[in-house]
N, C-alpha and C. Protein backbone atom coordinates (compact mmCIF):
# COMPACT_ATOMS: atom_id res chain seq x y z
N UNK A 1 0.83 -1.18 0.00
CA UNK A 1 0.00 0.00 0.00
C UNK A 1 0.88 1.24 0.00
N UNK A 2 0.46 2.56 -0.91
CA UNK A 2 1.25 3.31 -0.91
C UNK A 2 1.07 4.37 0.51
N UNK A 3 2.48 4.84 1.09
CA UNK A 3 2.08 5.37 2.12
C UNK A 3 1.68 6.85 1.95
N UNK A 4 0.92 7.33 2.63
CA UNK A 4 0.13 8.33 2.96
C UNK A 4 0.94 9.29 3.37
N UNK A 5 1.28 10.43 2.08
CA UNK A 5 1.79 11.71 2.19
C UNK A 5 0.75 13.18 1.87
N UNK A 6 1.04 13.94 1.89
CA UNK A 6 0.97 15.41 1.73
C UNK A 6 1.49 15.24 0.19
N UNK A 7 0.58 15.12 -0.95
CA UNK A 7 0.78 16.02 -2.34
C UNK A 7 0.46 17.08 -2.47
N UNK A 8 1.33 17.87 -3.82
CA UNK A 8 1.30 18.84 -3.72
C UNK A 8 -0.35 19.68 -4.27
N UNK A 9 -1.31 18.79 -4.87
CA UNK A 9 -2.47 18.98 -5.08
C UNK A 9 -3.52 19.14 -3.77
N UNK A 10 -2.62 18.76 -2.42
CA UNK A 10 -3.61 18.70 -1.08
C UNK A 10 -4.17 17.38 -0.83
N UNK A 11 -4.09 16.47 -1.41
CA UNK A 11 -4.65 15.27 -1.25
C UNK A 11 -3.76 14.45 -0.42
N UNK A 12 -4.41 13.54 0.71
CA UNK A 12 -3.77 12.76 1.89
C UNK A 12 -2.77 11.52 1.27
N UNK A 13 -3.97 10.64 -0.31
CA UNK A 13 -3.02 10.23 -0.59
C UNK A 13 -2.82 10.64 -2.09
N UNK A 14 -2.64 9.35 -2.73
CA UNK A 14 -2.49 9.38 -4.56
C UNK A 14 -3.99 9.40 -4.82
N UNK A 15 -3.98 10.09 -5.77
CA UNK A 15 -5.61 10.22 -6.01
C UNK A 15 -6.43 9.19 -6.56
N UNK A 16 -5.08 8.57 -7.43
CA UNK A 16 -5.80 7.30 -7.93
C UNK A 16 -6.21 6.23 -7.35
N UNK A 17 -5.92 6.11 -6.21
CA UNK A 17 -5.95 5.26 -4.88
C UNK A 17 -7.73 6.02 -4.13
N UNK A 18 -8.34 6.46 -4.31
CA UNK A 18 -9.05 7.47 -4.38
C UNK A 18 -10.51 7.30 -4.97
N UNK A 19 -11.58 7.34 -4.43
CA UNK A 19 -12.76 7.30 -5.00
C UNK A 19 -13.10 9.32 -5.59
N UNK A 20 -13.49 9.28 -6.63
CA UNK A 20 -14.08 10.73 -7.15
C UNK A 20 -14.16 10.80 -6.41
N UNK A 21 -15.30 11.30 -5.58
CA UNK A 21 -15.57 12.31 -4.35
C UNK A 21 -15.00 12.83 -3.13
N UNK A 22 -13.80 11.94 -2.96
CA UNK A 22 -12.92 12.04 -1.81
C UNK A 22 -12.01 12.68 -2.31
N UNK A 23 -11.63 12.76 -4.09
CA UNK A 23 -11.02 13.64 -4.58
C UNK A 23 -11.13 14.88 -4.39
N UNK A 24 -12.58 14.94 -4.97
CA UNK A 24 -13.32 16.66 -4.75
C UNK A 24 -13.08 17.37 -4.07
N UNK A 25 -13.46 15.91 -2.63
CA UNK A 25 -13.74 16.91 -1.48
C UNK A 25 -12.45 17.43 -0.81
N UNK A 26 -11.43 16.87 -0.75
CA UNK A 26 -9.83 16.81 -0.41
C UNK A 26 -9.39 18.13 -1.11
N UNK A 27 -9.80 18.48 -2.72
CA UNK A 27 -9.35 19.56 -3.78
C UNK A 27 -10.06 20.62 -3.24
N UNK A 28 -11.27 20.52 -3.02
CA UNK A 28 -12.36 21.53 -2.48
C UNK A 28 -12.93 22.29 -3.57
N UNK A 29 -13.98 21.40 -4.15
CA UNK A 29 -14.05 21.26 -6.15
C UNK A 29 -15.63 20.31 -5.59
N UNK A 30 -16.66 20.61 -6.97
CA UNK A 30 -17.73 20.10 -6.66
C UNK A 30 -17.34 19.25 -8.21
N UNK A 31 -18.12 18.09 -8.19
CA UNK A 31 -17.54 17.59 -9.12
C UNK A 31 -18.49 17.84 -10.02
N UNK A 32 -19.96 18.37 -9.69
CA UNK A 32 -21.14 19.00 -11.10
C UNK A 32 -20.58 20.46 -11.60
N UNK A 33 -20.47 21.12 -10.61
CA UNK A 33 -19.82 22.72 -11.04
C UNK A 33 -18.42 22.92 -11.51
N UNK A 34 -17.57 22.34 -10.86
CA UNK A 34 -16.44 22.59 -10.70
C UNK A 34 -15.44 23.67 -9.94
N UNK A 35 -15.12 24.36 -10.09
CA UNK A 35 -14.13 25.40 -9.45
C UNK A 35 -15.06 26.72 -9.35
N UNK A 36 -15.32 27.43 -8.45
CA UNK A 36 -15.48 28.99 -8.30
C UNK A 36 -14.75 29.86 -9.31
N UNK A 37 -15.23 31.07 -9.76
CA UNK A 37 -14.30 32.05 -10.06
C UNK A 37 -13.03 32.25 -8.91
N UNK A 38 -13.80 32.65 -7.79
CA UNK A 38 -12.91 32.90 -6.86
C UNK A 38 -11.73 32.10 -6.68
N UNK A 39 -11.89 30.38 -6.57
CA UNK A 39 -10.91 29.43 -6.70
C UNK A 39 -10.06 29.50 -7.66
N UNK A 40 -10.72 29.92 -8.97
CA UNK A 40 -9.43 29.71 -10.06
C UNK A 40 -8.85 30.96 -9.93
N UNK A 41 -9.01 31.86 -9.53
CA UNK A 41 -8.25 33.24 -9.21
C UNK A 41 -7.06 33.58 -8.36
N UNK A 42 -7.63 32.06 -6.83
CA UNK A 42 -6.55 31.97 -5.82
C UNK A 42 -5.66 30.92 -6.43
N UNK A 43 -6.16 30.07 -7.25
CA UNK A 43 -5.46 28.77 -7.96
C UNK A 43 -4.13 29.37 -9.02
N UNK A 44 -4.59 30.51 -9.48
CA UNK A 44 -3.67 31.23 -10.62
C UNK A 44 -2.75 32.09 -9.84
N UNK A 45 -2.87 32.43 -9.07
CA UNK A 45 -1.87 33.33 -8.55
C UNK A 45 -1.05 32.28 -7.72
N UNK A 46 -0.84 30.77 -7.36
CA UNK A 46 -0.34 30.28 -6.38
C UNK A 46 0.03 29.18 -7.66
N UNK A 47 0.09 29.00 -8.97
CA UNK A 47 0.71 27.91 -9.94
C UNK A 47 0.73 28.66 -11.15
N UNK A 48 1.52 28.49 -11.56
CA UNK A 48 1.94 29.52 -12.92
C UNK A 48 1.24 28.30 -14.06
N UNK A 49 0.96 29.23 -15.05
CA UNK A 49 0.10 28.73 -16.49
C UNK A 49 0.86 27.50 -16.56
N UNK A 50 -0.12 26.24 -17.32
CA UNK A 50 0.66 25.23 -18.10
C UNK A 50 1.17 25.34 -19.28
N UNK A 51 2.11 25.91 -19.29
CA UNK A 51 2.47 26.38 -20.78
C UNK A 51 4.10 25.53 -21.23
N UNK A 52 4.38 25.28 -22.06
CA UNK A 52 5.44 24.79 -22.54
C UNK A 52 6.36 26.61 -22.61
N UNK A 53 8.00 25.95 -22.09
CA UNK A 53 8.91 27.42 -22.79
C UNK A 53 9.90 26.68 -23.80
N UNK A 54 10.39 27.90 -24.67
CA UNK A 54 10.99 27.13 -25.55
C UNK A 54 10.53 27.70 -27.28
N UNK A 55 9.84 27.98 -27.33
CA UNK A 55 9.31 28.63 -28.94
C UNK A 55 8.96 27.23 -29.66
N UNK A 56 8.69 27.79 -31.39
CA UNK A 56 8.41 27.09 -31.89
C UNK A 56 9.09 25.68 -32.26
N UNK A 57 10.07 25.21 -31.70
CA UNK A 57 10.12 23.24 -32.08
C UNK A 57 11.70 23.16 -33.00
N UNK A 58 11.75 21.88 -33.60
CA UNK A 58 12.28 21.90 -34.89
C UNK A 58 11.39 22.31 -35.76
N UNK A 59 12.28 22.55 -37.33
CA UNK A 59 11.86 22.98 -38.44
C UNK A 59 11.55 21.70 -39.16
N UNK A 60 10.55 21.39 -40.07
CA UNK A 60 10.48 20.09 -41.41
C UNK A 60 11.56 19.81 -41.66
N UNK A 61 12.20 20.57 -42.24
CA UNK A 61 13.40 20.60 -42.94
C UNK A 61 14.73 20.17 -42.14
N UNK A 62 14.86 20.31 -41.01
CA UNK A 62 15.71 19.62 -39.95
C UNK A 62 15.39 18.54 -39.88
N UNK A 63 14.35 18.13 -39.63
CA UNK A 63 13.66 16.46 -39.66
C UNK A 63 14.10 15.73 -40.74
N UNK A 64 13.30 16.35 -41.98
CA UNK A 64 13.78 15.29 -43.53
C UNK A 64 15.09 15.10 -43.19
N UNK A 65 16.01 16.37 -42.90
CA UNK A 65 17.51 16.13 -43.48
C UNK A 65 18.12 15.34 -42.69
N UNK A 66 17.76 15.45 -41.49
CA UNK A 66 18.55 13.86 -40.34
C UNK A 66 17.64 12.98 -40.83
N UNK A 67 16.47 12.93 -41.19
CA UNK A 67 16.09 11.14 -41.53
C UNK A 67 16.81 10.76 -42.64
N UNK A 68 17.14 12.02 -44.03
CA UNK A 68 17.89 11.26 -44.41
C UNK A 68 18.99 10.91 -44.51
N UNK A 69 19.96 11.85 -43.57
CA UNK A 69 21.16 11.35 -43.21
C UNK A 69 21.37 10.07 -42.14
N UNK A 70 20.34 9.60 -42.03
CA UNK A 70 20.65 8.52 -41.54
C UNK A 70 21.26 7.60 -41.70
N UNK A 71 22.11 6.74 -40.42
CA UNK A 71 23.04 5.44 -41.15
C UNK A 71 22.65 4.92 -42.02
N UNK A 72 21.50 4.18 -41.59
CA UNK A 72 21.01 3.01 -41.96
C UNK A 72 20.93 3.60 -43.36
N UNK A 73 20.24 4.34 -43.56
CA UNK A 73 19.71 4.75 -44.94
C UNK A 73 20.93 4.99 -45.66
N UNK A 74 21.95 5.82 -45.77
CA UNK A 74 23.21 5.84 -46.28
C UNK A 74 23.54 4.74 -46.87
N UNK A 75 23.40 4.23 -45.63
CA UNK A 75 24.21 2.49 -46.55
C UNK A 75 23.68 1.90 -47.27
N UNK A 76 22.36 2.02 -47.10
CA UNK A 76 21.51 1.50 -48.24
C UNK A 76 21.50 1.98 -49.44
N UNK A 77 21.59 3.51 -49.12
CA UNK A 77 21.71 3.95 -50.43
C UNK A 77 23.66 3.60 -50.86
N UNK A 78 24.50 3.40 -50.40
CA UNK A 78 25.35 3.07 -50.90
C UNK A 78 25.58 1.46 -51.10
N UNK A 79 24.94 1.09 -50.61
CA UNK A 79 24.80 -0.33 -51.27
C UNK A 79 23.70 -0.86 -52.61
N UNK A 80 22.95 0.25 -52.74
CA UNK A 80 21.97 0.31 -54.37
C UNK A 80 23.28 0.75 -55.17
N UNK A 81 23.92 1.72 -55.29
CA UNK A 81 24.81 2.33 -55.69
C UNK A 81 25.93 1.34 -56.32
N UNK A 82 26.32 0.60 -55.62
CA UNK A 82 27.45 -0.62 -55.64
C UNK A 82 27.11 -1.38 -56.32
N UNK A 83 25.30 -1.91 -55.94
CA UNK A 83 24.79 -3.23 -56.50
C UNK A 83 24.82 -3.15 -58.48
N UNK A 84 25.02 -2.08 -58.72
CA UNK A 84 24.72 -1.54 -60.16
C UNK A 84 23.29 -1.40 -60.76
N UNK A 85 22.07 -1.23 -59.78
CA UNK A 85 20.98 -0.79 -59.80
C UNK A 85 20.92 0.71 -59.82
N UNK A 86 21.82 1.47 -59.22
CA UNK A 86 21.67 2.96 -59.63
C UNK A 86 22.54 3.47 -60.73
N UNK A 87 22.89 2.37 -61.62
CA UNK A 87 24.35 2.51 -62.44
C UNK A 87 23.17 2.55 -63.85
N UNK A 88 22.47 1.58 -64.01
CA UNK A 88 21.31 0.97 -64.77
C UNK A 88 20.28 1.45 -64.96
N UNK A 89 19.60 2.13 -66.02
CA UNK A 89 17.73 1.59 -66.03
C UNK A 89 17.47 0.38 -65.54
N UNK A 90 16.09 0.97 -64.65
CA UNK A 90 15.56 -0.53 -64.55
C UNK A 90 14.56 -1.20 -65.54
């Protein structure tokens, strides 16, 4: 059995360990309404947004060009190359 801590959500234990309502009531959340204005107001000022940092990602074009610099693929393509299939019409 997992032992019984203080998370940082307020709950005694893991929530999943947890029937809904003991969730709720532990969060202090109705589970038909949900949150108050007021709650999500004290909730936002005490946990910063879920937001990813970091900008936009890789580019396409970074992707294609390592997939196709890939080993595996290299060799393959240098082994079509060798075989005299890229030497040839097929």
């Amino acid at each position: 059995m997992a032992p019984i801590t203080q998370t940082r959500q307020g709950t005694d234990r893991h929530p999943f360990l947890l029937s809904v309502e003991d969730v709720a009531q532990q969060l202090g959340t109705n589970i038909e309404t949900g949150l108050t204005a007021r709650q999500v107001a004290e909730l936002r000022n005490v946990f910063p947004p879920n937001e990813l940092e970091g900008g936009g990602g890789v580019s396409w074009y970074k992707i294609l060009l390592k997939q196709i610099s890939n080993a595996m693929i290299l060799v393959s393509q240098h082994l079509f190359w060798v075989s005299g299939r890229g030497l040839t019409p097929c």
